[in-house]
C-alpha atoms as a PDB file:
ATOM      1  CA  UNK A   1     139.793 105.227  88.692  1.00  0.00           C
ATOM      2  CA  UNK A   2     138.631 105.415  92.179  1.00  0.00           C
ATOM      3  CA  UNK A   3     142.433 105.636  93.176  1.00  0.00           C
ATOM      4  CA  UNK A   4     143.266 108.177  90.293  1.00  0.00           C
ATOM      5  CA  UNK A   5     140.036 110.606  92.021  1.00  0.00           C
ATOM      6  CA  UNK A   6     141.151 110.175  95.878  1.00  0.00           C
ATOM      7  CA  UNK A   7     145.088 110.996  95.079  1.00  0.00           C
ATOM      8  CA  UNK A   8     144.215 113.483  92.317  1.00  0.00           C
ATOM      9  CA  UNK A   9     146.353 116.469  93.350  1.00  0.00           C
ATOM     10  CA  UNK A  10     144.705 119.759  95.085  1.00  0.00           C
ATOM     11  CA  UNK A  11     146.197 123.138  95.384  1.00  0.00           C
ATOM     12  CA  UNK A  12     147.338 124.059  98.784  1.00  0.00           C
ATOM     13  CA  UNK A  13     144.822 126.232 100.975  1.00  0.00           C
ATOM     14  CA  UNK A  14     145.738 126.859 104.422  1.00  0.00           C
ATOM     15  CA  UNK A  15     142.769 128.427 106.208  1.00  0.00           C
ATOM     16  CA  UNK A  16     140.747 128.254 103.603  1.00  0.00           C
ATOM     17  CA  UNK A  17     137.800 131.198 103.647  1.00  0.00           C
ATOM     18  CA  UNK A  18     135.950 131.178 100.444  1.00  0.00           C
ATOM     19  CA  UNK A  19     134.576 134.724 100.696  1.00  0.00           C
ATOM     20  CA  UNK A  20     138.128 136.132 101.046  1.00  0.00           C
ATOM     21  CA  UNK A  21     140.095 133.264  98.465  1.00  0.00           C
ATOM     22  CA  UNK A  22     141.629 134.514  95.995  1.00  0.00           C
ATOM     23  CA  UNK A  23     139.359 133.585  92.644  1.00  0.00           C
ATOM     24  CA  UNK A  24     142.474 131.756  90.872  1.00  0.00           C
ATOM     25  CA  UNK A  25     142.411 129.556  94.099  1.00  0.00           C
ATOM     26  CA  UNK A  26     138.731 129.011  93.911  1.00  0.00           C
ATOM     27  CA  UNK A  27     138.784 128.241  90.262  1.00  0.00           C
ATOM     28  CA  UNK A  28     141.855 125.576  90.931  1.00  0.00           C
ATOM     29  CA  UNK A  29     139.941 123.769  94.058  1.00  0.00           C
ATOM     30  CA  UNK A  30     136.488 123.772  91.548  1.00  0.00           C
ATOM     31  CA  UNK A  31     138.819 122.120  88.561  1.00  0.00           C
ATOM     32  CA  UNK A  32     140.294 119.846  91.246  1.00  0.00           C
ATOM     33  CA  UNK A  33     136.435 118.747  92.328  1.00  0.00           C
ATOM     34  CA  UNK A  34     135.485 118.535  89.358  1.00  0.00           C
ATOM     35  CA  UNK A  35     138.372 116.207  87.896  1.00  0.00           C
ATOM     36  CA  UNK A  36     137.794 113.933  90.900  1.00  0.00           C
ATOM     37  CA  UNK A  37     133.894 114.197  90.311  1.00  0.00           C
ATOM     38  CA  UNK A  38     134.688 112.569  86.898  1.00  0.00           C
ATOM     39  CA  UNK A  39     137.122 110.366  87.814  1.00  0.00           C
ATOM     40  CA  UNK A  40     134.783 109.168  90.855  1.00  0.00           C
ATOM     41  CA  UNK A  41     132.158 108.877  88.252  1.00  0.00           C
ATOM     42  CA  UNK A  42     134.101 106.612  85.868  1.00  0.00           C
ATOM     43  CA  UNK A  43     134.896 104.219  88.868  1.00  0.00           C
ATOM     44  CA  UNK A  44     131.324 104.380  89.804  1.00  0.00           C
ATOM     45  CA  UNK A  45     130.478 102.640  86.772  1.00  0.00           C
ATOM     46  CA  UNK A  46     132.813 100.078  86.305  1.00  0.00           C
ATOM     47  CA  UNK A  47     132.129  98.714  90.203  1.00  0.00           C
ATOM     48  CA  UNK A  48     129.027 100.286  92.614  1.00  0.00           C
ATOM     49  CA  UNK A  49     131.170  99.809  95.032  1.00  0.00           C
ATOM     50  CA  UNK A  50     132.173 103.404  94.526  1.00  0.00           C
ATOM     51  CA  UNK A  51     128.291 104.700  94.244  1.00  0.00           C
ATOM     52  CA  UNK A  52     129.322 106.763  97.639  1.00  0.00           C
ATOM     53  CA  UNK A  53     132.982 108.154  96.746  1.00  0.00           C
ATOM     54  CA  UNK A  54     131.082 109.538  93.061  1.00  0.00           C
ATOM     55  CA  UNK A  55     128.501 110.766  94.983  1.00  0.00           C
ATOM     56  CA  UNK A  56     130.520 112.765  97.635  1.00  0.00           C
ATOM     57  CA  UNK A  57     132.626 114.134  95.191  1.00  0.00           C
ATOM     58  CA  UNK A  58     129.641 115.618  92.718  1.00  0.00           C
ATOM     59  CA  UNK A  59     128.192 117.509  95.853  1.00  0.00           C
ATOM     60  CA  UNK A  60     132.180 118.723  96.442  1.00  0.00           C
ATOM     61  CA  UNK A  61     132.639 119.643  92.266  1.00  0.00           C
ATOM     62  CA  UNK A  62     128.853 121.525  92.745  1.00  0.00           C
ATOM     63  CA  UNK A  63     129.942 123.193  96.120  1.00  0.00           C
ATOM     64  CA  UNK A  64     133.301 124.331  94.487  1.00  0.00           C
ATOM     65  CA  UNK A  65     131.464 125.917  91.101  1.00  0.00           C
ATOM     66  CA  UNK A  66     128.583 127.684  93.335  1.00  0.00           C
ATOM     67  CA  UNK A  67     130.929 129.135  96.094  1.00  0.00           C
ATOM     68  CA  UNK A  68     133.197 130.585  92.577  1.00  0.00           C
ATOM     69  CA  UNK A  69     130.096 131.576  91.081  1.00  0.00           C
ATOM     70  CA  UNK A  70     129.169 133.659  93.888  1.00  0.00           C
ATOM     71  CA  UNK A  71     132.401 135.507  94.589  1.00  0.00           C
ATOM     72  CA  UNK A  72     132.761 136.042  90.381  1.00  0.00           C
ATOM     73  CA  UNK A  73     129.350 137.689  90.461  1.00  0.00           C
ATOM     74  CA  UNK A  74     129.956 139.629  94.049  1.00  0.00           C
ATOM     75  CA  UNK A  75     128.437 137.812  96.366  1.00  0.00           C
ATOM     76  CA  UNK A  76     129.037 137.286 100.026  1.00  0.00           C
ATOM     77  CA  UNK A  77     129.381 133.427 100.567  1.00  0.00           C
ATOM     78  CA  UNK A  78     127.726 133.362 103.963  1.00  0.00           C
ATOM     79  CA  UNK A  79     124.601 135.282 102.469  1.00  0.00           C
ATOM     80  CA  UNK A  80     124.079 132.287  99.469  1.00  0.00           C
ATOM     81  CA  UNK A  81     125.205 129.049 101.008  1.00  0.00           C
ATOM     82  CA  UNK A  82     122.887 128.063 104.033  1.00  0.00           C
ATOM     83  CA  UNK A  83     124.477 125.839 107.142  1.00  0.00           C
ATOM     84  CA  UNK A  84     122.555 123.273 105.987  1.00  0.00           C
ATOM     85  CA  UNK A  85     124.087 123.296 102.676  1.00  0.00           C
ATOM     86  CA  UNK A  86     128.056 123.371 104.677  1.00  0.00           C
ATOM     87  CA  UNK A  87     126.969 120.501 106.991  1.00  0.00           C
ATOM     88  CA  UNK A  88     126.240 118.787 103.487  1.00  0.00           C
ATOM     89  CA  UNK A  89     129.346 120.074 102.259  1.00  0.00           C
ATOM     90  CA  UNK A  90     131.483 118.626 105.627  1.00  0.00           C
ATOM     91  CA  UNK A  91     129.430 115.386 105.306  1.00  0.00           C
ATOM     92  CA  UNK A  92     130.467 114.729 101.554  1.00  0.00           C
ATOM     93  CA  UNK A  93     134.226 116.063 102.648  1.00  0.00           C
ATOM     94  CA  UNK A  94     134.354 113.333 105.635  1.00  0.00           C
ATOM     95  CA  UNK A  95     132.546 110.639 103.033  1.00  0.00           C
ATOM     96  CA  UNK A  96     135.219 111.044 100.173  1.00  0.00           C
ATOM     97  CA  UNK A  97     137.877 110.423 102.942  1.00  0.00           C
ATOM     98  CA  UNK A  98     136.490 107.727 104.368  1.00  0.00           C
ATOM     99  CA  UNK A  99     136.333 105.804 100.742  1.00  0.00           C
ATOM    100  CA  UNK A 100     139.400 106.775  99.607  1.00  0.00           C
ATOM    101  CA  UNK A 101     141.159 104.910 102.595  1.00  0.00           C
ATOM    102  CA  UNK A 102     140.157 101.165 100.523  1.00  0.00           C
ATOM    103  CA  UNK A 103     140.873 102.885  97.432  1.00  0.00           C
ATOM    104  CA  UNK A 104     144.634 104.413  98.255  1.00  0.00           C
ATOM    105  CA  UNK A 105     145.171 100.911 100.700  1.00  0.00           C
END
């Protein structure tokens, strides 16, 4: 499973801005984070060992479905999600890469 979440495919986004994405982008990369969150989840559970990759890639899925909740309801991006909350963001990004390197071998 842990495998399945790190190589699960993601849509292309070259310079990715969320405020000016496209919202059928931003639904795609928040059903991407989410099918990894699960998949992450599942692996989780058969060996703690991948406690950290299911972690990182819950805050990704929750980042993904806030930043498209905010642009479907009009929001400016910048305005709702705090740097705190896109150092988390980076931190969880830089975590899921990190386990995925024993995962893809």
């Amino acid at each position: 499973m842990a495998r399945e979440a790190c190589e699960y495919p993601a849509p292309d986004a070259p310079n990715y801005d969320p405020q000016v994405a496209d919202i059928t982008l931003l639904q795609d990369l928040a059903a991407t984070a989410g099918a990894r969150a699960g998949l992450a989840a599942r692996a989780a559970e058969l060996d703690g060992r991948w406690a950290v990759l299911s972690e990182a890639s819950n805050l990704l899925a929750v980042a993904a479905d806030r930043i498209l909740e905010i642009r479907r309801q009009g929001g400016i991006v910048v305005d709702e999600v705090t740097p705190e909350v896109w150092d988390q963001i980076k931190y969880a990004s830089d975590a899921f890469v990190v386990e995925c390197r024993p995962a893809i071998g």
